[in-house]
C-alpha atoms as a PDB file:
ATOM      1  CA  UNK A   1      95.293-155.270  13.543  1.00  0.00           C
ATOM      2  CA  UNK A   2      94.419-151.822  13.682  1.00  0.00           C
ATOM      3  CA  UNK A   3      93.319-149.319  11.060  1.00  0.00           C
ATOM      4  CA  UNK A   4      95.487-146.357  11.651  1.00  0.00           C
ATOM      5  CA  UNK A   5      94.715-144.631   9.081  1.00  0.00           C
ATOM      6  CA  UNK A   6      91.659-143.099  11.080  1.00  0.00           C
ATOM      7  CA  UNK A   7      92.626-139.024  12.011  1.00  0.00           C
ATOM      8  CA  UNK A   8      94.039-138.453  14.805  1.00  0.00           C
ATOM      9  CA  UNK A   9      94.577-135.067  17.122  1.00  0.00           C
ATOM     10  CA  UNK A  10      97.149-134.262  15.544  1.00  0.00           C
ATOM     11  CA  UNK A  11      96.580-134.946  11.735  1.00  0.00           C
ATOM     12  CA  UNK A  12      93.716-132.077  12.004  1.00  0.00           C
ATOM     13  CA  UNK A  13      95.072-129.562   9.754  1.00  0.00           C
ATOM     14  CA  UNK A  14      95.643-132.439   7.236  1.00  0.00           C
ATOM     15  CA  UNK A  15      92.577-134.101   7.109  1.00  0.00           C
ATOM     16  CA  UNK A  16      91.806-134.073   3.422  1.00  0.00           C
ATOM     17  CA  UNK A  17      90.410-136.968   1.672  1.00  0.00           C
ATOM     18  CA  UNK A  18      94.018-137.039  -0.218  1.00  0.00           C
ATOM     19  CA  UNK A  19      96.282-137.126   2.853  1.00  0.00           C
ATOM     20  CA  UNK A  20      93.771-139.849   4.405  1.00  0.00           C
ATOM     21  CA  UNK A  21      94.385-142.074   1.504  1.00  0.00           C
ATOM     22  CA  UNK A  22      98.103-141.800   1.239  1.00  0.00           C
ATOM     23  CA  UNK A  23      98.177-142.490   5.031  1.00  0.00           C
ATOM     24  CA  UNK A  24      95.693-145.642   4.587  1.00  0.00           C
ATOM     25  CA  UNK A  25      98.379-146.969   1.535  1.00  0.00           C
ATOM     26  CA  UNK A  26     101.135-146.585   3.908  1.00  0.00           C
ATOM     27  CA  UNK A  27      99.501-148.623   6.277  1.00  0.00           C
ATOM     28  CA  UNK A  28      98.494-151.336   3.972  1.00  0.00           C
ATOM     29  CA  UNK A  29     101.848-151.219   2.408  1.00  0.00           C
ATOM     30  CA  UNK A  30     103.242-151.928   5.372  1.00  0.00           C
ATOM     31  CA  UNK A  31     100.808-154.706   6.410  1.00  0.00           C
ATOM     32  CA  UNK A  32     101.588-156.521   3.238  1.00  0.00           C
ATOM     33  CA  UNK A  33     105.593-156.469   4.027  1.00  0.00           C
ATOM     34  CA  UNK A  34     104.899-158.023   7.380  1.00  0.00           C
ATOM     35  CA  UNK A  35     102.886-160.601   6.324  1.00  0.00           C
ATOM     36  CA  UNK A  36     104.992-161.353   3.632  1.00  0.00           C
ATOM     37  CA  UNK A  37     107.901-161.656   6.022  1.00  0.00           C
ATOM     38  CA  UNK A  38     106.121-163.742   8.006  1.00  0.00           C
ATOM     39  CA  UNK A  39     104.969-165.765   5.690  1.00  0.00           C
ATOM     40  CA  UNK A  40     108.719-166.405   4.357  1.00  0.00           C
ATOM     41  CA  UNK A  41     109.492-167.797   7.952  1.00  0.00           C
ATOM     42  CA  UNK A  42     106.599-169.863   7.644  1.00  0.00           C
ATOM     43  CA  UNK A  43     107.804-171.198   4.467  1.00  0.00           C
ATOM     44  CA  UNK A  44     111.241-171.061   5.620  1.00  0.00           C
ATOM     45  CA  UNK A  45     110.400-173.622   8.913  1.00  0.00           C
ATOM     46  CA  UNK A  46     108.263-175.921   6.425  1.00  0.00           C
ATOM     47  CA  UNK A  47     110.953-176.368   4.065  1.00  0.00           C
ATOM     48  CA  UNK A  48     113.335-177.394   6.897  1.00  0.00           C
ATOM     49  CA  UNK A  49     110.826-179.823   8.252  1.00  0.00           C
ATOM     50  CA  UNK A  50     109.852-181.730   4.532  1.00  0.00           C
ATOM     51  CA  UNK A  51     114.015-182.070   3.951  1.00  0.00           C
ATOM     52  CA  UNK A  52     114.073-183.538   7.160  1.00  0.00           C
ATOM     53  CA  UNK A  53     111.619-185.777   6.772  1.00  0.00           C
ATOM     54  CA  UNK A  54     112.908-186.902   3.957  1.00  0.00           C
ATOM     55  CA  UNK A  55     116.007-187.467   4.875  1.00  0.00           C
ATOM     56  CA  UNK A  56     114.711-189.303   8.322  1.00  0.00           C
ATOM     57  CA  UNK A  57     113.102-191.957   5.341  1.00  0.00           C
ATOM     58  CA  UNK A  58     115.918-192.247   3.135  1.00  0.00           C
ATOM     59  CA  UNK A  59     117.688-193.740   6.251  1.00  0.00           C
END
């Protein structure tokens, strides 16, 4: 991943230390809801594989 919370051209005349850090928690906000959607599908496909497991030994 990539910081973008790094100025750009066009964030020049809104480059104070405020509007840097509300950029940089928008980011990270939105790092953490992609990684916690991923991480629900990850869950998601391991829960499908233990009940099948399961029930492949209960037969």
């Amino acid at each position: 991943m990539f910081p973008f919370w790094t100025y750009s051209c066009s964030d020049y005349k809104t480059n104070s230390p405020k509007a840097h850090k509300e950029r940089k928690l928008k980011f990270l906000k939105w790092l953490r809801d992609d990684l916690e959607t991923r991480l629900a599908g990850i869950n998601g496909a391991i829960a499908t594989i233990e009940s099948q497991l399961e029930r492949e030994e209960v037969n």
